[in-house]
PDB file of N, CA and C in Angstrom:
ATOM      1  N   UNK A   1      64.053  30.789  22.145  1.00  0.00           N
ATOM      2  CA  UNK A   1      62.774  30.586  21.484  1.00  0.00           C
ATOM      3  C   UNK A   1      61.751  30.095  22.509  1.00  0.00           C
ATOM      4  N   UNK A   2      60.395  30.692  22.704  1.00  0.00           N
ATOM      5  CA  UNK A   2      59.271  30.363  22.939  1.00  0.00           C
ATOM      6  C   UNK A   2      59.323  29.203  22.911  1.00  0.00           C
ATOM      7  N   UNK A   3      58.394  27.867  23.988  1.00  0.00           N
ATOM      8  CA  UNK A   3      57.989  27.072  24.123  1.00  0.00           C
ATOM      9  C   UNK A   3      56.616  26.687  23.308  1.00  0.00           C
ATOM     10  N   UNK A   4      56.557  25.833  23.010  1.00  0.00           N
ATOM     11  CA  UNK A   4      55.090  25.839  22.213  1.00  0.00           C
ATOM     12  C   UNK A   4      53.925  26.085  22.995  1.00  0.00           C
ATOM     13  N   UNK A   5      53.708  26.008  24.558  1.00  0.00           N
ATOM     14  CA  UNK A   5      52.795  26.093  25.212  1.00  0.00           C
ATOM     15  C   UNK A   5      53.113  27.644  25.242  1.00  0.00           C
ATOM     16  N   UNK A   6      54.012  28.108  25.339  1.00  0.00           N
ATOM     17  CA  UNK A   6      54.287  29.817  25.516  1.00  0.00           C
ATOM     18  C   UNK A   6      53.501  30.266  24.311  1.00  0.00           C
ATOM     19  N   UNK A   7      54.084  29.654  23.132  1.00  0.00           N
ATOM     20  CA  UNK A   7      53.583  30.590  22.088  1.00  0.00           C
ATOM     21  C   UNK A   7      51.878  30.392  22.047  1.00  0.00           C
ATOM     22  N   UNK A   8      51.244  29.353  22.187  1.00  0.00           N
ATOM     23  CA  UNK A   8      49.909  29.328  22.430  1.00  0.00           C
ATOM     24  C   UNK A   8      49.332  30.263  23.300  1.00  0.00           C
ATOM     25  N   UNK A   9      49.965  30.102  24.694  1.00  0.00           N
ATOM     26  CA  UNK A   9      49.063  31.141  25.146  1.00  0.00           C
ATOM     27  C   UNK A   9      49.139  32.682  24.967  1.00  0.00           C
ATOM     28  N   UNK A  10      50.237  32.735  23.938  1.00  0.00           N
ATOM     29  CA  UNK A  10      50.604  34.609  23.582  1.00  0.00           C
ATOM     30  C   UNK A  10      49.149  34.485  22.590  1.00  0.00           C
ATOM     31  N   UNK A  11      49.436  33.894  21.781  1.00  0.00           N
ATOM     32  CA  UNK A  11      48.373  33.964  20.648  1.00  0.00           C
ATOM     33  C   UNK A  11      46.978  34.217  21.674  1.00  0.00           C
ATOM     34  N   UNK A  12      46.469  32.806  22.479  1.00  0.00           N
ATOM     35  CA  UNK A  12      45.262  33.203  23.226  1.00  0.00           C
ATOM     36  C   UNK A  12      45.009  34.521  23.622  1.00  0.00           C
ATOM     37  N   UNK A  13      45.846  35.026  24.064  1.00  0.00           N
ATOM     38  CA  UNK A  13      45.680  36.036  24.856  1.00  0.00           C
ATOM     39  C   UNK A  13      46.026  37.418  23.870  1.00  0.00           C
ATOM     40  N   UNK A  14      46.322  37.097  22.681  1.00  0.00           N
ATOM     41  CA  UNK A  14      46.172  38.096  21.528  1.00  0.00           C
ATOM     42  C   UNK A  14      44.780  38.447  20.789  1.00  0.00           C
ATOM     43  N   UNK A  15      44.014  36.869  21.104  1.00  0.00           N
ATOM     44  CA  UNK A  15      42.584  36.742  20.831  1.00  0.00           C
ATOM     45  C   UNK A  15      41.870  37.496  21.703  1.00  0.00           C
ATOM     46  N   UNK A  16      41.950  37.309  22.713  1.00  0.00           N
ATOM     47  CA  UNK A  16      41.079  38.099  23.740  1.00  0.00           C
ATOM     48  C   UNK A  16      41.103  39.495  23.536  1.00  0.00           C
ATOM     49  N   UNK A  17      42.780  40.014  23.487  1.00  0.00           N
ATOM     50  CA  UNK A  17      42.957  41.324  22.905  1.00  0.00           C
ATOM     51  C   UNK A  17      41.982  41.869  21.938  1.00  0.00           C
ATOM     52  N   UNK A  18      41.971  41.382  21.152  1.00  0.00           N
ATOM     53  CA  UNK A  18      41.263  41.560  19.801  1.00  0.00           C
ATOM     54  C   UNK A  18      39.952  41.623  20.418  1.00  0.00           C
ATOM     55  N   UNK A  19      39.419  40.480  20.786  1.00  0.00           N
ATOM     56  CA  UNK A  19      37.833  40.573  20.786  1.00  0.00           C
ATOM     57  C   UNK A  19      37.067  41.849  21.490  1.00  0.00           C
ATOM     58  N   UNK A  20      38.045  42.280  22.609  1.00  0.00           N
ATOM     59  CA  UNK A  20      37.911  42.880  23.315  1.00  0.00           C
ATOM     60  C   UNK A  20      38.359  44.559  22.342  1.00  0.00           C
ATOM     61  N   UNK A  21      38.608  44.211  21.716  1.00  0.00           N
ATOM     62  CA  UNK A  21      38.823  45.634  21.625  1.00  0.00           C
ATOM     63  C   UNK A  21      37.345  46.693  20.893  1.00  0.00           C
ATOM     64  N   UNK A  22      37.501  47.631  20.334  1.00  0.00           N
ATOM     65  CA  UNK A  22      36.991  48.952  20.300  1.00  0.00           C
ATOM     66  C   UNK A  22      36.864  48.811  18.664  1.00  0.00           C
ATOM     67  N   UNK A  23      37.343  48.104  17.740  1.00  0.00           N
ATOM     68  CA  UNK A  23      37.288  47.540  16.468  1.00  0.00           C
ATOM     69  C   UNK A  23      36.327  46.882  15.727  1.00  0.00           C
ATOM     70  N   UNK A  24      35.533  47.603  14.553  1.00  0.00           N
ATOM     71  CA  UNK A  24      34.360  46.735  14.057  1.00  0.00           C
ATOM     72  C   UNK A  24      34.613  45.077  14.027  1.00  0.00           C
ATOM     73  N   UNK A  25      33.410  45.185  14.194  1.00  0.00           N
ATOM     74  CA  UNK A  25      33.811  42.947  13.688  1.00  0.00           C
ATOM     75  C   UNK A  25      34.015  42.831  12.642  1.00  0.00           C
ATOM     76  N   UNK A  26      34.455  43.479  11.522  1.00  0.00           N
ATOM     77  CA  UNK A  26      35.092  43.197  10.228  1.00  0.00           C
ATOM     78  C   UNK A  26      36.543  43.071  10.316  1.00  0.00           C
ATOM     79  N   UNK A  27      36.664  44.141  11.667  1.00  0.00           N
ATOM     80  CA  UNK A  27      38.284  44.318  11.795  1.00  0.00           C
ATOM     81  C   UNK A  27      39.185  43.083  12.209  1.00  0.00           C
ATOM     82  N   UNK A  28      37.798  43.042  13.621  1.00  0.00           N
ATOM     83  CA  UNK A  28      38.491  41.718  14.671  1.00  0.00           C
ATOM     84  C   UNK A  28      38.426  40.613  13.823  1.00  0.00           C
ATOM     85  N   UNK A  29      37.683  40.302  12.707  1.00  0.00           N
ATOM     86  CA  UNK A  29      37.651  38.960  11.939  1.00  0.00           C
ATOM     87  C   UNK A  29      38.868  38.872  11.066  1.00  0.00           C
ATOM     88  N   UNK A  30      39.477  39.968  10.888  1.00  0.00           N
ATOM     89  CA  UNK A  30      40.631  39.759   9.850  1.00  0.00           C
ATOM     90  C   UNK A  30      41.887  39.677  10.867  1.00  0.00           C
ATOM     91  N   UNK A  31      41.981  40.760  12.076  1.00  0.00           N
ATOM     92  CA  UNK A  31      42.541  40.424  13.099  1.00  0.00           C
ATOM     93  C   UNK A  31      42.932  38.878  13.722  1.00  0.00           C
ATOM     94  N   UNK A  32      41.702  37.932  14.113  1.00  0.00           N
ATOM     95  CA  UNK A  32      41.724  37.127  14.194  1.00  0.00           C
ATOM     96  C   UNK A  32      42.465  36.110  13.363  1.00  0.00           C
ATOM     97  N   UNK A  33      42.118  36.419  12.303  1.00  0.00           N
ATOM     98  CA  UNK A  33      42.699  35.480  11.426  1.00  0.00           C
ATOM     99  C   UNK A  33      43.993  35.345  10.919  1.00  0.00           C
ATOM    100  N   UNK A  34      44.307  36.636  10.951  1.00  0.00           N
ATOM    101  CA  UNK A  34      45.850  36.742  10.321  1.00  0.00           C
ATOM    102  C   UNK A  34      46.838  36.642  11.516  1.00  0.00           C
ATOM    103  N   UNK A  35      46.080  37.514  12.790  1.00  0.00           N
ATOM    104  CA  UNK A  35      46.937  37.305  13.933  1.00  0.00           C
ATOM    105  C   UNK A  35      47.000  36.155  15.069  1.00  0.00           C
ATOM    106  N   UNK A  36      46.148  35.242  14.701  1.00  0.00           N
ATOM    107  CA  UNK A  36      45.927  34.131  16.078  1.00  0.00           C
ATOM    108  C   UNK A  36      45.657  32.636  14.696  1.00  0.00           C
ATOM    109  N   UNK A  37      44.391  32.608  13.845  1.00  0.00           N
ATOM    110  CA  UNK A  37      44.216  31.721  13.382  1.00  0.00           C
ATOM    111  C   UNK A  37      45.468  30.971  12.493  1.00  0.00           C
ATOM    112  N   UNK A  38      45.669  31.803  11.493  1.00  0.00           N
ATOM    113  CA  UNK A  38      46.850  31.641  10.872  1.00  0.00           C
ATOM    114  C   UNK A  38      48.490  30.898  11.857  1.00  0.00           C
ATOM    115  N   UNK A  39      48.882  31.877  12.508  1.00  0.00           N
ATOM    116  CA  UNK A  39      49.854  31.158  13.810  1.00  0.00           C
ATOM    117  C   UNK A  39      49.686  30.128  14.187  1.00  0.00           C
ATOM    118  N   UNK A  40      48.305  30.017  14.546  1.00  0.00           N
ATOM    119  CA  UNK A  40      48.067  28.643  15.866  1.00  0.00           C
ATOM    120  C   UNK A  40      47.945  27.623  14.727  1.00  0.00           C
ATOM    121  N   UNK A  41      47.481  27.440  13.492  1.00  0.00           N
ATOM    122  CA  UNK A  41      47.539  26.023  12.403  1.00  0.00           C
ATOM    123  C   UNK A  41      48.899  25.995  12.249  1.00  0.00           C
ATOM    124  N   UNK A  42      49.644  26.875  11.810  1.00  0.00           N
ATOM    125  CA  UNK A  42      51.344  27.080  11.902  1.00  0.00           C
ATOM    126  C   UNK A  42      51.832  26.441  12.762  1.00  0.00           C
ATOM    127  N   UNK A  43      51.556  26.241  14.236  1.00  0.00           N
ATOM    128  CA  UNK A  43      51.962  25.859  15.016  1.00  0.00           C
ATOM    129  C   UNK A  43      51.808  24.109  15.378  1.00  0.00           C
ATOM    130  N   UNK A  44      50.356  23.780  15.049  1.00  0.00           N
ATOM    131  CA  UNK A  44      50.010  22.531  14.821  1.00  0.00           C
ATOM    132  C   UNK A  44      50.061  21.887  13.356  1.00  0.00           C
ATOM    133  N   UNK A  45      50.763  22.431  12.442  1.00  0.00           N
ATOM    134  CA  UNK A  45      50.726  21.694  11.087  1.00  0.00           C
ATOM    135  C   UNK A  45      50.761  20.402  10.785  1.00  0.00           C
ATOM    136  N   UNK A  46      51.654  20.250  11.548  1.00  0.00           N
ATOM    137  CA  UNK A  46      52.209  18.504  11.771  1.00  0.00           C
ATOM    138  C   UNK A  46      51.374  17.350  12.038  1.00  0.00           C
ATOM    139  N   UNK A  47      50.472  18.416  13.153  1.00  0.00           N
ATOM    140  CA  UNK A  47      49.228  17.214  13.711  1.00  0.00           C
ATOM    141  C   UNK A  47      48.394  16.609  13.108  1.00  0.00           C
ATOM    142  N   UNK A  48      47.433  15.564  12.983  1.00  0.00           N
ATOM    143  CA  UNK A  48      46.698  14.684  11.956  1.00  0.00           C
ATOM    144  C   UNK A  48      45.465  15.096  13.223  1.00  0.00           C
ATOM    145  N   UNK A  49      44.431  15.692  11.884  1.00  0.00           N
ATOM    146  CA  UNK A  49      43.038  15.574  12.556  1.00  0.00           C
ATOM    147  C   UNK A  49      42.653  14.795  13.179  1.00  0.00           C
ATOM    148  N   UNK A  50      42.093  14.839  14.789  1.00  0.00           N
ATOM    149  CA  UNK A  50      41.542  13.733  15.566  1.00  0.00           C
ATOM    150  C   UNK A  50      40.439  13.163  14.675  1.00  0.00           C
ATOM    151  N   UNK A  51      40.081  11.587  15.433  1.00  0.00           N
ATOM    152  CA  UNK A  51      39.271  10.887  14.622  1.00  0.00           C
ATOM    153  C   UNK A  51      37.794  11.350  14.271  1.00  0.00           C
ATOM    154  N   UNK A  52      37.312  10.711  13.766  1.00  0.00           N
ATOM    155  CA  UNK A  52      35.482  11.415  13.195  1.00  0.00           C
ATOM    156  C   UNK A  52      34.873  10.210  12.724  1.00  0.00           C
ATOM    157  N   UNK A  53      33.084  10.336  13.132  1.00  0.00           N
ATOM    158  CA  UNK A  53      32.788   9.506  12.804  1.00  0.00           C
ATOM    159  C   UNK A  53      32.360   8.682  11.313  1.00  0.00           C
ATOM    160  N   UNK A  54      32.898  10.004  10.480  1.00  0.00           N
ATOM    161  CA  UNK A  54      33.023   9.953   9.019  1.00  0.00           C
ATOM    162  C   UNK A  54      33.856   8.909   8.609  1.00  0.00           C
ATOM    163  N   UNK A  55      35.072   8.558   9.934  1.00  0.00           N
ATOM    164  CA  UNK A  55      36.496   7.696   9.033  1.00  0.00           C
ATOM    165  C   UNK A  55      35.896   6.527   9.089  1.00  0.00           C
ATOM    166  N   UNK A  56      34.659   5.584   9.802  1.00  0.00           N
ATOM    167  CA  UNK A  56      35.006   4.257   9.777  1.00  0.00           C
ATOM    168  C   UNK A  56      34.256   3.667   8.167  1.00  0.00           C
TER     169      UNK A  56
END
């Protein structure tokens, strides 16, 4: 199994794919999302939103 820094930068570099490609921006937006956005929160689920100046 992939390292978590591995699997990040596959995803990154799946983004770039995408942006870069030849595909309306309706495409790359669903692209994006299902193929990089979706994964990469998957990947950080666990993590607790850094702080904001909303919390004090």
């Amino acid at each position: 199994m992939a390292s978590k820094l591995e699997q990040e930068t596959f995803l990154y570099r799946r983004a770039i794919d995408i942006i870069e490609s030849v595909d309306t921006d309706d495409v790359k937006e669903e692209l994006l999302f299902q193929e990089v956005w979706v994964p990469l929160a998957a990947l950080y689920k666990h993590r607790k939103a850094p702080y904001t100046d909303e919390e004090e």
